[in-house]
Protein backbone atom coordinates (compact mmCIF):
# COMPACT_ATOMS: atom_id res chain seq x y z
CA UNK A 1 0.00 0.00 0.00
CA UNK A 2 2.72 2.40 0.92
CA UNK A 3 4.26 1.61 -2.25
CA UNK A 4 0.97 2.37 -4.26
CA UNK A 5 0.87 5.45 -2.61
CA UNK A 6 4.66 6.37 -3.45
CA UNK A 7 4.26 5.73 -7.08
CA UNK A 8 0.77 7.40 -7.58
CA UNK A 9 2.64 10.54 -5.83
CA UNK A 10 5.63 9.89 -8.62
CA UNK A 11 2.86 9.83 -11.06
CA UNK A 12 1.18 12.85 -10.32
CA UNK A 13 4.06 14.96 -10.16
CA UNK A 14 5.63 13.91 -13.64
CA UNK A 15 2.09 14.47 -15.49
CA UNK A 16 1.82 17.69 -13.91
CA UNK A 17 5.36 18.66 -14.85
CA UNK A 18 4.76 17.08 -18.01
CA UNK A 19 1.80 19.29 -19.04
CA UNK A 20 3.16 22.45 -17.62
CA UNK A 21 5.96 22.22 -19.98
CA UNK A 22 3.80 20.80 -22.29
CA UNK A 23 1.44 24.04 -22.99
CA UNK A 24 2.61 26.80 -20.92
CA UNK A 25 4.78 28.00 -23.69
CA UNK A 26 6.51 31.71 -22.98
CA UNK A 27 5.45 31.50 -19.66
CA UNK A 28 8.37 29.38 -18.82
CA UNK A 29 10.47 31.97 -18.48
CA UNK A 30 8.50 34.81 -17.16
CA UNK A 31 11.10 38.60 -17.18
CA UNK A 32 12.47 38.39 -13.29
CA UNK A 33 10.06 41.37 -12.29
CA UNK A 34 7.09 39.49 -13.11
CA UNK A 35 8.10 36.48 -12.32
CA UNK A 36 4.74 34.71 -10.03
CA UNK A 37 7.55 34.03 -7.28
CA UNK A 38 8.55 37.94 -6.70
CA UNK A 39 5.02 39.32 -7.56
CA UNK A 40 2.07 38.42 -4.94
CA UNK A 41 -0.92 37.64 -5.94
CA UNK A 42 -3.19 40.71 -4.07
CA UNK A 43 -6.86 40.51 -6.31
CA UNK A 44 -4.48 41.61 -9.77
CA UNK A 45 -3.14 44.50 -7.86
CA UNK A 46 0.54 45.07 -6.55
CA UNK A 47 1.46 45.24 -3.05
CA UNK A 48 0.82 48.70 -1.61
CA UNK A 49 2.63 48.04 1.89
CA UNK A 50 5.43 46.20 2.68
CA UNK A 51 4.84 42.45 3.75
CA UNK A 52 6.63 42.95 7.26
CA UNK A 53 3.83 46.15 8.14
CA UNK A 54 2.57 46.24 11.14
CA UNK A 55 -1.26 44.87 11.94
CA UNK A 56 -3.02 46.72 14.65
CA UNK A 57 -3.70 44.59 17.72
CA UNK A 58 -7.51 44.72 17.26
CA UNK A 59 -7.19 42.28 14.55
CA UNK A 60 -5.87 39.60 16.52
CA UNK A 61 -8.16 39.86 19.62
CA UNK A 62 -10.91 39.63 16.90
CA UNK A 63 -9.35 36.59 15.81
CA UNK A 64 -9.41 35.73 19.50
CA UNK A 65 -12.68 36.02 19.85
CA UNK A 66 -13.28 34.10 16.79
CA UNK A 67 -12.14 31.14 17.98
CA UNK A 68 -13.74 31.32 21.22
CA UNK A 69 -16.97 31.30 19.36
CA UNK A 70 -15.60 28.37 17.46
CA UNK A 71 -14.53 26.02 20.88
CA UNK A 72 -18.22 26.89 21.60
CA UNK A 73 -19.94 25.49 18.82
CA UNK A 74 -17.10 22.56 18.82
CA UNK A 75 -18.31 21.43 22.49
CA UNK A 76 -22.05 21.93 22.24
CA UNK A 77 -22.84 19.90 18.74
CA UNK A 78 -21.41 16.53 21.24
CA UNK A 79 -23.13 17.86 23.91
CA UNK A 80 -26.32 18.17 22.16
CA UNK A 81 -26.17 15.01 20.92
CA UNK A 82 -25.95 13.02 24.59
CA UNK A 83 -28.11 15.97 26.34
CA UNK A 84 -31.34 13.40 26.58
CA UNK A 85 -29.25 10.71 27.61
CA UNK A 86 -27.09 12.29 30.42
CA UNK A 87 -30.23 14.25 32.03
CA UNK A 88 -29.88 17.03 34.41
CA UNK A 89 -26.50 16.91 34.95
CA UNK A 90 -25.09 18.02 30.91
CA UNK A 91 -27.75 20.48 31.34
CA UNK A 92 -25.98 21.65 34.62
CA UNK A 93 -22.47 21.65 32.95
CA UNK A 94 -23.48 23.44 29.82
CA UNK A 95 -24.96 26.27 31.48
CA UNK A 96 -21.42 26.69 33.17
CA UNK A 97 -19.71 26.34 30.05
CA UNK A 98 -21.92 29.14 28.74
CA UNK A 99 -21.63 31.55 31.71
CA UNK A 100 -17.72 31.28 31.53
CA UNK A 101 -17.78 32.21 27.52
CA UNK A 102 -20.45 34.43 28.40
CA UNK A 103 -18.42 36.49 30.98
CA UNK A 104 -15.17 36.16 28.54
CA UNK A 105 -17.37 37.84 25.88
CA UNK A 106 -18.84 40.55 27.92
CA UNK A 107 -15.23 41.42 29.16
CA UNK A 108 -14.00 41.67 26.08
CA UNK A 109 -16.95 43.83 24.93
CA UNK A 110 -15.99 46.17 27.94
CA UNK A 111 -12.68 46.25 27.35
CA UNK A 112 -13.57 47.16 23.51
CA UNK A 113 -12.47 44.61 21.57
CA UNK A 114 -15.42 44.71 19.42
CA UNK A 115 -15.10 48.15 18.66
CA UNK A 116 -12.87 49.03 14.99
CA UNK A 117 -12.64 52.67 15.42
């Protein structure tokens, strides 16, 4: 099996190397300052800022918050599955895994992190 796998991994790289030399023609051997390696690909645009800019921290406490909301819905699709078989007690244990995201939500909301201006 591992050896299948080897050789259809062989395989597909040789036919795609194949075809790319096949019909990409002048694109081959693209002048350096266009080449796809130097240029990035920004919606057909070039890069306005440089890549090492600075992000403001709001971004990543959004993306903080994200994920919270995420680990939510990741432990309450299991727990609504079992919820009529374990009784009062997942009931119990959900409502304190709600009021803990809960409170981390409202602190964040009063510490602003939901705010972009």
């Amino acid at each position: 099996m591992v050896a299948l796998g080897a050789a259809l991994v062989v395989f597909l790289f040789w036919t795609g190397s194949f075809l790319a030399l096949r019909w990409a023609g002048d694109a081959l051997h693209p002048p350096p300052e266009t080449a796809p390696s130097r240029v990035p690909f920004l919606g057909g645009r070039g890069p306005e800022t440089h890549a090492w800019s600075r992000f403001h921290v709001r971004y990543y406490a959004m993306a903080l918050v994200f994920l919270a909301f995420d680990m939510e819905m990741v432990f309450m699709y299991p727990w609504a599955v079992v919820f009529l078989e374990e009784g009062l007690t997942a009931g119990f244990e959900m409502l304190m895994f709600i009021s803990i995201l809960v409170l981390g939500i409202l602190y964040g909301w009063r510490e602003g992190a939901f705010r972009w201006a």
